[in-house]
Protein backbone atom coordinates (compact mmCIF):
# COMPACT_ATOMS: atom_id res chain seq x y z
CA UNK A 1 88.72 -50.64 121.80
CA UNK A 2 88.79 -54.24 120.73
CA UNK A 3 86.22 -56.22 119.85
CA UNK A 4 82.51 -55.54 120.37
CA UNK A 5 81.44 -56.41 124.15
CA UNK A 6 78.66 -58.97 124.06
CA UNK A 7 76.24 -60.32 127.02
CA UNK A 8 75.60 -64.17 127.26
CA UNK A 9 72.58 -64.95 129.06
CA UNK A 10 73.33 -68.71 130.57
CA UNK A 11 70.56 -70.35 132.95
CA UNK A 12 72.02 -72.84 135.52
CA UNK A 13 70.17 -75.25 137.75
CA UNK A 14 72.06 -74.33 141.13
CA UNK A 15 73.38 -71.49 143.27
CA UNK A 16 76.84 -74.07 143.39
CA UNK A 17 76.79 -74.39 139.38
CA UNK A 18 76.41 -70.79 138.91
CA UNK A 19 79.51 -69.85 141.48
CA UNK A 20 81.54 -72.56 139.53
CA UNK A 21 80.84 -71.18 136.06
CA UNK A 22 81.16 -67.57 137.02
CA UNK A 23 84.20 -68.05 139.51
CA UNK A 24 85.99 -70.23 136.17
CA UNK A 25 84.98 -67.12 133.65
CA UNK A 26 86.03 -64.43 135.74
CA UNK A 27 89.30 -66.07 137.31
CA UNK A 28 90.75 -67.21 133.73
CA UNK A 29 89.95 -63.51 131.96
CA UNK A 30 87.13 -65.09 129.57
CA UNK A 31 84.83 -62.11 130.77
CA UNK A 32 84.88 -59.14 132.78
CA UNK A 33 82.14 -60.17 135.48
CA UNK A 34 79.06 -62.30 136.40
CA UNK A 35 75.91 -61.34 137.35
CA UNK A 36 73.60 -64.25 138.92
CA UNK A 37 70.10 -63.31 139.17
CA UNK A 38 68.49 -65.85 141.73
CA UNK A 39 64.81 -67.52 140.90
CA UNK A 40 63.71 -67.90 137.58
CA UNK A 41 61.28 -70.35 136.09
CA UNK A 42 61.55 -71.80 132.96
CA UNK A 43 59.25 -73.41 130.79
CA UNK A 44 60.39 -75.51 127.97
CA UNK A 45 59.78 -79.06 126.08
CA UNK A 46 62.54 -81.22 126.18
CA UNK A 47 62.61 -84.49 124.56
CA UNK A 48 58.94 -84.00 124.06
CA UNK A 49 58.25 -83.38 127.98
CA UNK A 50 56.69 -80.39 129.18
CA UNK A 51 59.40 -78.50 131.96
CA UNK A 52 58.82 -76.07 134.52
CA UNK A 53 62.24 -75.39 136.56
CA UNK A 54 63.40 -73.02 139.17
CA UNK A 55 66.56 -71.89 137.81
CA UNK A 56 69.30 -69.05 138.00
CA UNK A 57 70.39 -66.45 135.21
CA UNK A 58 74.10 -65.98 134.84
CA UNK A 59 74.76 -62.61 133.10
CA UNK A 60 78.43 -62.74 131.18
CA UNK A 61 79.96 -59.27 130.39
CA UNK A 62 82.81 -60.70 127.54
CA UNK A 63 83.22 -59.78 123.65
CA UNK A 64 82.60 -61.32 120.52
CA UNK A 65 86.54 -62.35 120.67
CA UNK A 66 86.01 -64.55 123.73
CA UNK A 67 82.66 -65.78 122.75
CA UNK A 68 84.27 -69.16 121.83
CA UNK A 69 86.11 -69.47 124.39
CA UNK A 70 83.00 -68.86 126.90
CA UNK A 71 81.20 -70.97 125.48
CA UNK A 72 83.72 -74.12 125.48
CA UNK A 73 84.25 -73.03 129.53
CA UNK A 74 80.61 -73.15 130.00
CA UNK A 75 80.11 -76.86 128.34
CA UNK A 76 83.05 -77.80 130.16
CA UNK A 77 81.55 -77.14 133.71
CA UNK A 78 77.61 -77.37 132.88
CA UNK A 79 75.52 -80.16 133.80
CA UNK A 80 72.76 -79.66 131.20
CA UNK A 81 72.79 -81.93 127.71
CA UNK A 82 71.70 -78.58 125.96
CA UNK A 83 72.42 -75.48 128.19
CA UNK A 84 71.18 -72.54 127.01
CA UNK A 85 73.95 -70.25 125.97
CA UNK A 86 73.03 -67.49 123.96
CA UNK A 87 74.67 -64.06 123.01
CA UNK A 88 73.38 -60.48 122.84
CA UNK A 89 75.05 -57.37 121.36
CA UNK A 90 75.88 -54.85 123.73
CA UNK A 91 74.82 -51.82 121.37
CA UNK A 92 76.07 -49.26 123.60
CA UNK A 93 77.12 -48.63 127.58
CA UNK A 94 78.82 -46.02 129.93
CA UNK A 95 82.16 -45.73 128.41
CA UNK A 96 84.25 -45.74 131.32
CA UNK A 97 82.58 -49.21 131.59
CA UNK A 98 83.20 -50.16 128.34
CA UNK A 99 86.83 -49.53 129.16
CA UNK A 100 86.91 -51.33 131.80
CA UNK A 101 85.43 -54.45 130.54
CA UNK A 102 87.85 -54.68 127.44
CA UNK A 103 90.79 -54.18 130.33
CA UNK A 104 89.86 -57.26 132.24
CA UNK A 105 89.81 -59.42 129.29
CA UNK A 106 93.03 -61.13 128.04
């Protein structure tokens, strides 16, 4: 197996935004899939200013190898100043799954 898998927890504004990242991620082998959970709120200060947005929740299957990489894709194609990308160890999963993530990666 290659490189530990990681999950990358990116929240997007739009249902459009989130296709566009996770169609880009998937399509050029910088992760093995995209989950987009629909309707979350956030609630944040930004440049001292209280914010409470309905947003989605993109879910990135990818590992640590591609993190970079992600993450350049993502500024790339986000509208946010500061998106939130942030990455989580994947400290164990179904093997066969496992597999099959590190397979779709190039």
């Amino acid at each position: 197996m290659k490189t530990p898998l990681i999950q990358i927890h990116c929240s997007v504004p739009s249902k459009k935004v989130a296709k566009k990242i996770a169609k880009s991620l998937v399509e050029e082998h910088l992760c093995a899939c995209v989950n987009i959970l629909p309707k979350v709120t956030s609630f944040y200060i930004y440049e001292g200013e209280f914010c409470e947005d309905e947003e989605l929740l993109l879910l990135i299957k990818t590992d640590k190898e591609h993190y970079k990489a992600v993450e350049k894709r993502i500024l790339a194609l986000h509208p946010y100043e500061v998106p939130e990308i942030i990455a989580l160890p994947v400290i164990n999963g179904h093997k066969a799954y496992r597999k099959w993530a590190q397979k779709a990666l190039k």
